[in-house]
Protein backbone atom coordinates (compact mmCIF):
# COMPACT_ATOMS: atom_id res chain seq x y z
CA UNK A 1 -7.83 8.68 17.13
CA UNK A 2 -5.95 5.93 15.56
CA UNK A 3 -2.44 4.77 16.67
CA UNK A 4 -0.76 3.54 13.39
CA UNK A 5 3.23 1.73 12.83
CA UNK A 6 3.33 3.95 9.15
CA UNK A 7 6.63 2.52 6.73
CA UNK A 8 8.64 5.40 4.75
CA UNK A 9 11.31 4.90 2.59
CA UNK A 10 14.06 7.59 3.31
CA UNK A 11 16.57 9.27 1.08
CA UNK A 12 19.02 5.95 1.38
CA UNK A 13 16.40 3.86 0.96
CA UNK A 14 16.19 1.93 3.76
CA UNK A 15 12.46 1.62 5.68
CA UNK A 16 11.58 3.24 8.38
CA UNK A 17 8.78 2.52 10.97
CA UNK A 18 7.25 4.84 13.12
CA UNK A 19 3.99 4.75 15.36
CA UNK A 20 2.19 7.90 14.97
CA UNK A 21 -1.22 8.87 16.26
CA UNK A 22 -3.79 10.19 13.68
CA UNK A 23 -7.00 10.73 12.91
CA UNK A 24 -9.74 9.10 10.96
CA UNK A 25 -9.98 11.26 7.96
CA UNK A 26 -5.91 10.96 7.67
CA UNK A 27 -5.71 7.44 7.86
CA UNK A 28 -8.43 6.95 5.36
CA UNK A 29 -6.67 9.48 2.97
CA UNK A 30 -2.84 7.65 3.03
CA UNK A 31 -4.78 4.54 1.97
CA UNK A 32 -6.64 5.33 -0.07
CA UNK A 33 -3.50 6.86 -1.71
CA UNK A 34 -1.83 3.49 -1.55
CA UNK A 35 -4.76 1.88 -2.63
CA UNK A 36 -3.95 4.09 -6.31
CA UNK A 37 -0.04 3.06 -6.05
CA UNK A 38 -1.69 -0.41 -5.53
CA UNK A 39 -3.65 -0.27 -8.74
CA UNK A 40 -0.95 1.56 -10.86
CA UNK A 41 1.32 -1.85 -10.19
CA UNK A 42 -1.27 -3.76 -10.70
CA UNK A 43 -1.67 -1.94 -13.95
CA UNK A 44 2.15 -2.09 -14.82
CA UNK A 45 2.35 -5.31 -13.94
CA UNK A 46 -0.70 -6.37 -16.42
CA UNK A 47 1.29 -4.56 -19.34
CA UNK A 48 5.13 -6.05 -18.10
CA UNK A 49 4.53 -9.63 -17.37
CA UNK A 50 5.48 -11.23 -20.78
CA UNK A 51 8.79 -9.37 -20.83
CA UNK A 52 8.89 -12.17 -17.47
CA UNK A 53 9.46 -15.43 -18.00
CA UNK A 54 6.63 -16.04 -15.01
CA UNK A 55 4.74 -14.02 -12.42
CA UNK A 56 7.59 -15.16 -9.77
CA UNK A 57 10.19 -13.77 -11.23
CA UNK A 58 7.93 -10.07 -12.13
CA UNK A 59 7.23 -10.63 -8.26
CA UNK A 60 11.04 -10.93 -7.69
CA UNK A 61 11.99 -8.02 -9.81
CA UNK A 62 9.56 -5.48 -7.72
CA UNK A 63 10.95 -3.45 -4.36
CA UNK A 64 10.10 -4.80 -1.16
CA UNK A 65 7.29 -1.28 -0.83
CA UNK A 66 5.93 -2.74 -3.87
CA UNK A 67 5.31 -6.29 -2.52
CA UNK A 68 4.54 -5.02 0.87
CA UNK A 69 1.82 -2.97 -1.27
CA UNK A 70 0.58 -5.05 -3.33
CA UNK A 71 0.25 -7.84 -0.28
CA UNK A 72 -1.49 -5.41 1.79
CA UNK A 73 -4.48 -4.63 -0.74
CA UNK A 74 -7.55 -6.69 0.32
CA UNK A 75 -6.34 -5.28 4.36
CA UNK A 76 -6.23 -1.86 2.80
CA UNK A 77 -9.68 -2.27 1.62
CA UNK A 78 -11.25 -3.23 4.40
CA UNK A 79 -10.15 -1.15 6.46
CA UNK A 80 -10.80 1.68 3.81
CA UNK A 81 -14.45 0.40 4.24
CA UNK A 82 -14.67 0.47 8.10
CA UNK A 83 -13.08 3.97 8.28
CA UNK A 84 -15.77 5.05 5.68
CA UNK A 85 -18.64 3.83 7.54
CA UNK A 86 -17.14 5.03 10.75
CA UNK A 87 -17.08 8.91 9.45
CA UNK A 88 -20.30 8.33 7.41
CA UNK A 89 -21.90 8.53 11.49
């Protein structure tokens, strides 16, 4: 079992941060789901940027989840991959 700090956006959204304990086969499942949020920004972002003057300001214009996201991908990954092997046993 993994303990975790997992971020949530509430109803006034403001972040919150809460350890919880969970296992394997969770974990792997909420990022892999953020791993599709990831690539649907990364997708948006492909199709928005010349409405930008430069990638800085696009950066700028995203939420803080989407940064955190988006900053978070190659992490994401690799853990994706050690959780993978890890149940493959």
């Amino acid at each position: 079992m993994t303990t975790t700090r997992t971020a949530t956006i509430d109803d006034e959204g403001e972040e919150e941060v809460r350890a919880e304990d969970m296992d394997d086969e969770t974990e792997l499942a909420i990022l892999q789901n953020d791993v599709v949020w990831i690539e649907a920004i990364e997708e948006r972002n492909k199709a928005q940027l010349e409405s930008f003057n430069n990638e800085q300001d696009q950066w700028d214009s995203m939420t803080d989840w989407e940064q955190d996201l988006l900053t978070n991908k190659e992490s994401h990954m690799k853990r994706i991959e050690v959780l993978t092997k890890r149940l493959e046993a």
